[in-house]
PDB file of N, CA and C in Angstrom:
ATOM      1  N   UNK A   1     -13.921 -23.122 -54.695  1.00  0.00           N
ATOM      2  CA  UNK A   1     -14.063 -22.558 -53.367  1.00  0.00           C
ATOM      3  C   UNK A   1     -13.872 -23.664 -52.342  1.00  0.00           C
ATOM      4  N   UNK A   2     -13.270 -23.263 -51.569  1.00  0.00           N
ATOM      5  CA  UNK A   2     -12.882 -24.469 -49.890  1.00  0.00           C
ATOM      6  C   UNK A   2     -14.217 -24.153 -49.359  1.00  0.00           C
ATOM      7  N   UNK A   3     -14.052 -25.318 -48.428  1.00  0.00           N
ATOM      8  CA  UNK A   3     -14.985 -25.952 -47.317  1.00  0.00           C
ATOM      9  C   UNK A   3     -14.208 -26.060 -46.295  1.00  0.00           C
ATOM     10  N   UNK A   4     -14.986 -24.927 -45.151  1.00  0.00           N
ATOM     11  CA  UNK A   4     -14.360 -25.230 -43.885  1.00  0.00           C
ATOM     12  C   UNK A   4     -15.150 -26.737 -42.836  1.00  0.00           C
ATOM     13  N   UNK A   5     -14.001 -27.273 -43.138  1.00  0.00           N
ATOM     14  CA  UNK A   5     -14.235 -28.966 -42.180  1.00  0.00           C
ATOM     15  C   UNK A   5     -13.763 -28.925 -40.645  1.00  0.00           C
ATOM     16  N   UNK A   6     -13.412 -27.861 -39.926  1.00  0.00           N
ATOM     17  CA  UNK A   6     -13.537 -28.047 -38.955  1.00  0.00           C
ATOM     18  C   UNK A   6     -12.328 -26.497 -38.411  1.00  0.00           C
ATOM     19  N   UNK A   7     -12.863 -25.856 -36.687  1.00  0.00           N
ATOM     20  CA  UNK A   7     -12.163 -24.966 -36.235  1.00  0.00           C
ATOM     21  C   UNK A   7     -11.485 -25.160 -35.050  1.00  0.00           C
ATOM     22  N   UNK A   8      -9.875 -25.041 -34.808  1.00  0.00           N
ATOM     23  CA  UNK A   8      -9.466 -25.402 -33.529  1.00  0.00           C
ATOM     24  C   UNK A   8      -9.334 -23.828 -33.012  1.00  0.00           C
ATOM     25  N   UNK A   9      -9.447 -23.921 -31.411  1.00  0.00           N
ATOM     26  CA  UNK A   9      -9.653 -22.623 -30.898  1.00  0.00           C
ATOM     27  C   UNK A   9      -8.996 -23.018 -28.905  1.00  0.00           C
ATOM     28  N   UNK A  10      -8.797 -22.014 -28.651  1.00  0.00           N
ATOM     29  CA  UNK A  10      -8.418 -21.968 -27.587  1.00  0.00           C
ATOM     30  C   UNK A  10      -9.420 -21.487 -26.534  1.00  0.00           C
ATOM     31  N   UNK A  11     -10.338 -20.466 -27.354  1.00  0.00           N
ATOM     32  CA  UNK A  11     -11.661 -19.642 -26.988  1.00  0.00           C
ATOM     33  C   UNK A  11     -12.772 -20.447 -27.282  1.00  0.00           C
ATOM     34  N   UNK A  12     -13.283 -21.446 -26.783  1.00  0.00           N
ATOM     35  CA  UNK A  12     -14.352 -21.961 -27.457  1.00  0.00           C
ATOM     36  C   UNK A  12     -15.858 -20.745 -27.566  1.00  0.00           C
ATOM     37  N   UNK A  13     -15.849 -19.767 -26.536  1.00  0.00           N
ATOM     38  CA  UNK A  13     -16.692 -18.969 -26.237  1.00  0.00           C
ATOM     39  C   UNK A  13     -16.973 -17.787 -27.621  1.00  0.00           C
ATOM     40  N   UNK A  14     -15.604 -17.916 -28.575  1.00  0.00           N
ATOM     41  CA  UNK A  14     -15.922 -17.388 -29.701  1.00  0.00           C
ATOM     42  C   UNK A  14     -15.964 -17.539 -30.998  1.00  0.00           C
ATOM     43  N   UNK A  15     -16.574 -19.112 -30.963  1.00  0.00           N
ATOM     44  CA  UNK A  15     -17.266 -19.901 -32.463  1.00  0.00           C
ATOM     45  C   UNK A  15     -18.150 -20.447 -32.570  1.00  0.00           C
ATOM     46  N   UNK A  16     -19.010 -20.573 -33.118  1.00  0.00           N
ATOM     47  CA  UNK A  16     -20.170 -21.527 -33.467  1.00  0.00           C
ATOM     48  C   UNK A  16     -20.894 -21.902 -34.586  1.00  0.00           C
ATOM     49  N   UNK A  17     -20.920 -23.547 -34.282  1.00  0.00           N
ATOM     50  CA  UNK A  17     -21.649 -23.458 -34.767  1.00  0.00           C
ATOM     51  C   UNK A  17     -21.121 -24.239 -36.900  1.00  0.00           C
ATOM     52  N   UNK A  18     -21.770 -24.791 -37.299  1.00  0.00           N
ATOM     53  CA  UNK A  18     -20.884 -24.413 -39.078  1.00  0.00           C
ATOM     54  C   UNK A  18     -20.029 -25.588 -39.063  1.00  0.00           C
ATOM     55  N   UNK A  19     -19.317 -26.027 -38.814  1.00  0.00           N
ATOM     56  CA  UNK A  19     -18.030 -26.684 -38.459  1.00  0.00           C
ATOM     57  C   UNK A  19     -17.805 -27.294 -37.049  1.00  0.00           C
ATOM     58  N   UNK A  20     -17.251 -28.910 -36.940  1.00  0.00           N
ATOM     59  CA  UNK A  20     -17.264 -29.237 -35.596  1.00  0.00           C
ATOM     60  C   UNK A  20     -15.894 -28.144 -35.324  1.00  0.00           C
ATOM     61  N   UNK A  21     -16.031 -28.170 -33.943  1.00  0.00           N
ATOM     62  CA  UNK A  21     -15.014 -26.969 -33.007  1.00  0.00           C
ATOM     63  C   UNK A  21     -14.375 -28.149 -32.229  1.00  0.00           C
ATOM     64  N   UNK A  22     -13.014 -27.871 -31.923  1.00  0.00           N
ATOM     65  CA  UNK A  22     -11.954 -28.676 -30.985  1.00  0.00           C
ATOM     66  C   UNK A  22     -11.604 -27.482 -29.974  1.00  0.00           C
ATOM     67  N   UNK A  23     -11.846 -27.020 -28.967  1.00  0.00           N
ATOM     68  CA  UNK A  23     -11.167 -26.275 -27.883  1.00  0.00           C
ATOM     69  C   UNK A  23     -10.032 -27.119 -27.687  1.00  0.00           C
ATOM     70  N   UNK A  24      -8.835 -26.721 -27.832  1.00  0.00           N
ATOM     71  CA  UNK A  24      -7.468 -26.658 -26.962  1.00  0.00           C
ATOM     72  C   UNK A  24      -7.108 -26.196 -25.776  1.00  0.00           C
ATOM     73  N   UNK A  25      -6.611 -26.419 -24.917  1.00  0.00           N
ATOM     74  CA  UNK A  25      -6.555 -26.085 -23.748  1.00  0.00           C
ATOM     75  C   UNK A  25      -4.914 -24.774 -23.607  1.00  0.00           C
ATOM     76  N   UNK A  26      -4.452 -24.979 -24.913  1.00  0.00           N
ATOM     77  CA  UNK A  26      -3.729 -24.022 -25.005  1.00  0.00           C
ATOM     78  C   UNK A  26      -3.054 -23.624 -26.534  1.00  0.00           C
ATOM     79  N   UNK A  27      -1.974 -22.881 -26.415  1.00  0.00           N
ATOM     80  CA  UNK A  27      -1.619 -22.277 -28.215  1.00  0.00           C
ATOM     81  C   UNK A  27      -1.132 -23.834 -28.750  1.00  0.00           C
ATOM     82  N   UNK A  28       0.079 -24.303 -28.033  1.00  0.00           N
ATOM     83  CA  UNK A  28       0.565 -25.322 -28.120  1.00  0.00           C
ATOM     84  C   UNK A  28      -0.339 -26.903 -28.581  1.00  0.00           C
ATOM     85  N   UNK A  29      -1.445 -27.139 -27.821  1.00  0.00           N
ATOM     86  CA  UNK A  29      -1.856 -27.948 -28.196  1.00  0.00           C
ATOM     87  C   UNK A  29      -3.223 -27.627 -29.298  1.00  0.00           C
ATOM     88  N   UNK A  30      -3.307 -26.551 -29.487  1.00  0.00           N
ATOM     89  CA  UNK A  30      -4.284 -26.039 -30.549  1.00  0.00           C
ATOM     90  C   UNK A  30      -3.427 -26.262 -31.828  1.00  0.00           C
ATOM     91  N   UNK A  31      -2.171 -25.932 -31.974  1.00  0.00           N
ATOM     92  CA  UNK A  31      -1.620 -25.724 -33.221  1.00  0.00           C
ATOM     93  C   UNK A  31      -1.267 -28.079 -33.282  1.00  0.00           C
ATOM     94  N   UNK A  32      -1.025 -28.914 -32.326  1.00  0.00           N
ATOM     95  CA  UNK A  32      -0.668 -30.461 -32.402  1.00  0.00           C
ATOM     96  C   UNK A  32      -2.244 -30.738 -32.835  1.00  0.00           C
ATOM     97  N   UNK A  33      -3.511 -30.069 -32.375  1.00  0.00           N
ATOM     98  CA  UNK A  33      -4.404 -30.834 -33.023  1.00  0.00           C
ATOM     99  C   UNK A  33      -4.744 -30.490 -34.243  1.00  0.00           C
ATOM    100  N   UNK A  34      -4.776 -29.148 -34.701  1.00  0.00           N
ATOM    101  CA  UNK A  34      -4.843 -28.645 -36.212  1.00  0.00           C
ATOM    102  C   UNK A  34      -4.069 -29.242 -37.197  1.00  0.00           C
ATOM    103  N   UNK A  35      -2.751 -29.856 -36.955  1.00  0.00           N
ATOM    104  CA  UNK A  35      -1.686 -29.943 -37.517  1.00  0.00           C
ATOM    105  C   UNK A  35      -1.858 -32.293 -38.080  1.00  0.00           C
ATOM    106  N   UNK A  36      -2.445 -32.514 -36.606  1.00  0.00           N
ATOM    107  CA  UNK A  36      -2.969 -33.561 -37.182  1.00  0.00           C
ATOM    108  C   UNK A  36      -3.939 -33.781 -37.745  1.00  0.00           C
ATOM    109  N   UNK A  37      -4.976 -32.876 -37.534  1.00  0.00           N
ATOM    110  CA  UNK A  37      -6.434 -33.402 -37.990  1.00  0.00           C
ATOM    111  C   UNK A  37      -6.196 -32.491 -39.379  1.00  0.00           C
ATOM    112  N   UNK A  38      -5.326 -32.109 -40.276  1.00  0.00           N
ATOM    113  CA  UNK A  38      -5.080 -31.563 -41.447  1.00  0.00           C
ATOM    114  C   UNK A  38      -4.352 -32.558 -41.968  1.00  0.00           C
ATOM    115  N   UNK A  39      -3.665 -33.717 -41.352  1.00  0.00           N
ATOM    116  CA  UNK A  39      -3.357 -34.824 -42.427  1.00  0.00           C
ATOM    117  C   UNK A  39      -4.795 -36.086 -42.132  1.00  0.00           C
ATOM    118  N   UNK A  40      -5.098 -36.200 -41.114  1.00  0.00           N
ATOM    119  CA  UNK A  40      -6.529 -36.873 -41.558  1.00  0.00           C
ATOM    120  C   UNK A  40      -7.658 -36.472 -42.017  1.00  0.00           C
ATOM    121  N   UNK A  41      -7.993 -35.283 -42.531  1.00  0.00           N
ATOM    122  CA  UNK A  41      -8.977 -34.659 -42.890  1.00  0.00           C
ATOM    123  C   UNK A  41      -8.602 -34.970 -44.447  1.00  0.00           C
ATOM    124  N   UNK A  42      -7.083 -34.582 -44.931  1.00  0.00           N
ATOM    125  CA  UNK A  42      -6.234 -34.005 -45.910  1.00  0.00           C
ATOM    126  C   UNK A  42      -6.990 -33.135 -46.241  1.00  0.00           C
ATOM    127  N   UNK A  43      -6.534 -32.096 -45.420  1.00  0.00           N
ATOM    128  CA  UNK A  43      -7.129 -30.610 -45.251  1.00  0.00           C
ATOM    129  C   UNK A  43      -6.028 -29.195 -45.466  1.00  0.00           C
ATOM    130  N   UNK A  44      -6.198 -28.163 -45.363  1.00  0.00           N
ATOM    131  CA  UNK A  44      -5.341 -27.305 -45.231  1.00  0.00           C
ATOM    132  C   UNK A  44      -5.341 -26.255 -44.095  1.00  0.00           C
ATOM    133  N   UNK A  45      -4.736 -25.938 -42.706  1.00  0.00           N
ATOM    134  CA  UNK A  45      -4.799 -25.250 -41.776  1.00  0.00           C
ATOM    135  C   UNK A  45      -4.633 -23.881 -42.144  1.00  0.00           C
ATOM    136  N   UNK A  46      -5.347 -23.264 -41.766  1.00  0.00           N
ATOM    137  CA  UNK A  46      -5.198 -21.467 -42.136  1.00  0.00           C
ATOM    138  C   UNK A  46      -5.510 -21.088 -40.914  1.00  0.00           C
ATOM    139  N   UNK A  47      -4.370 -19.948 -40.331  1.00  0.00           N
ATOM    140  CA  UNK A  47      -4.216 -18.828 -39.289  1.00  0.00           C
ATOM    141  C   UNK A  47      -5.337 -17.809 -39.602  1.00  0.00           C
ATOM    142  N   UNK A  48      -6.136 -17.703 -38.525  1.00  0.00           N
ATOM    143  CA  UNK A  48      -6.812 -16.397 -38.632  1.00  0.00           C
ATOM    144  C   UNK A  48      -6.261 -15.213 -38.102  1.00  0.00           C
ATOM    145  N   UNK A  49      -5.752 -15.277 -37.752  1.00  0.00           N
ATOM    146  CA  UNK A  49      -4.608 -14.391 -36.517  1.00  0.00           C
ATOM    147  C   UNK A  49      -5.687 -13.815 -35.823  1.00  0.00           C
ATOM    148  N   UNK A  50      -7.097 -14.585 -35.135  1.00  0.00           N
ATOM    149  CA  UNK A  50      -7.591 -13.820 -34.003  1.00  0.00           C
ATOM    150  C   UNK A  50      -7.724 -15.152 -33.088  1.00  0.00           C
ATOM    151  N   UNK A  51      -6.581 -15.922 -32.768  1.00  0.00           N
ATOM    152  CA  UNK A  51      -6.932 -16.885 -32.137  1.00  0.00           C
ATOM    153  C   UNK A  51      -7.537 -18.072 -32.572  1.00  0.00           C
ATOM    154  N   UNK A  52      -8.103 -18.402 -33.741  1.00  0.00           N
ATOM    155  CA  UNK A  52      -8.280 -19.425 -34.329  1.00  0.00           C
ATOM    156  C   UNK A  52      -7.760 -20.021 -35.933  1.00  0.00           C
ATOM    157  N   UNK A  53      -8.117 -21.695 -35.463  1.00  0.00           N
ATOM    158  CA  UNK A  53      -7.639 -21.877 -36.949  1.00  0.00           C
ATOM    159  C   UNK A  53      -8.253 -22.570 -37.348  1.00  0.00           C
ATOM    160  N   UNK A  54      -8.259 -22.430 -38.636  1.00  0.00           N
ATOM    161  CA  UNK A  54      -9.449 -23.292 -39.654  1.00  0.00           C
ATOM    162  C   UNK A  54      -8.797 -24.516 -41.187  1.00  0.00           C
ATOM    163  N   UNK A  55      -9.577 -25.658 -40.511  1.00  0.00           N
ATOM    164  CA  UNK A  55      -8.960 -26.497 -41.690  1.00  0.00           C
ATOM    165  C   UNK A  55     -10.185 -26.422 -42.946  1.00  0.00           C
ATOM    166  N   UNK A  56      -9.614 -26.518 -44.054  1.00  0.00           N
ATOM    167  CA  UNK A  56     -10.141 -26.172 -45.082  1.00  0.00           C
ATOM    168  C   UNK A  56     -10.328 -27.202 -46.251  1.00  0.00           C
ATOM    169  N   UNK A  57     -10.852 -27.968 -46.348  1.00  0.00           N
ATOM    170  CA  UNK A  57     -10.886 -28.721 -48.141  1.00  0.00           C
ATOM    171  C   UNK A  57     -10.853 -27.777 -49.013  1.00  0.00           C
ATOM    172  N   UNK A  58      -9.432 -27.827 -49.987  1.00  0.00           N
ATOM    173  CA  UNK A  58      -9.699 -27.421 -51.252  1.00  0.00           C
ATOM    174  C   UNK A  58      -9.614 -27.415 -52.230  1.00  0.00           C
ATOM    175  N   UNK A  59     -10.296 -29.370 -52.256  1.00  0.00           N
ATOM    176  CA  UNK A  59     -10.578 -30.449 -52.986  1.00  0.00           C
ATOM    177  C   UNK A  59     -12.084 -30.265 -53.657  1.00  0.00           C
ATOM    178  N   UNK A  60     -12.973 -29.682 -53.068  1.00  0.00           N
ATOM    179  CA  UNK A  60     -14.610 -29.245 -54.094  1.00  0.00           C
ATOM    180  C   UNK A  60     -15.114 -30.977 -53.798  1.00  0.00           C
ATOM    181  N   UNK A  61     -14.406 -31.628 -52.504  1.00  0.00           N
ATOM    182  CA  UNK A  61     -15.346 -32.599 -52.429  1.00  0.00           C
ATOM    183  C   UNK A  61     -16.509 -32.346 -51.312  1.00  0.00           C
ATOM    184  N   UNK A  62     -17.983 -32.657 -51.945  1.00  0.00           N
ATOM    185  CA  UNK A  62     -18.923 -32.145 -50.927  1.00  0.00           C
ATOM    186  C   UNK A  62     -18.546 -32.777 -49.673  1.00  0.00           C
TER     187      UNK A  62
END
């Protein structure tokens, strides 16, 4: 099972909490910070398709 390590969002008003959160100030720079912080995490980005995205370990390292 993955571990969510962190959520980028454009909405900060609809996450909390679990995971540090990155608000983006838009689609564009939501998808440049997900996209990097998934090779420094070495993580995996997953679309929620409600506006957010979630990087994931799914490595089973605590």
């Amino acid at each position: 099972m993955g571990r969510i390590v962190a959520i980028v969002t454009t909405n900060g008003g609809t996450v909390a909490g679990g995971a540090p959160i990155f608000i983006a100030s838009g689609e564009e720079e939501q998808k440049r910070i997900a996209f990097q912080l998934e090779k420094i995490l070495d993580s995996s980005v997953h679309d929620l398709r409600n506006g957010q995205l979630i990087l994931v370990d799914h490595h089973g390292n605590p």
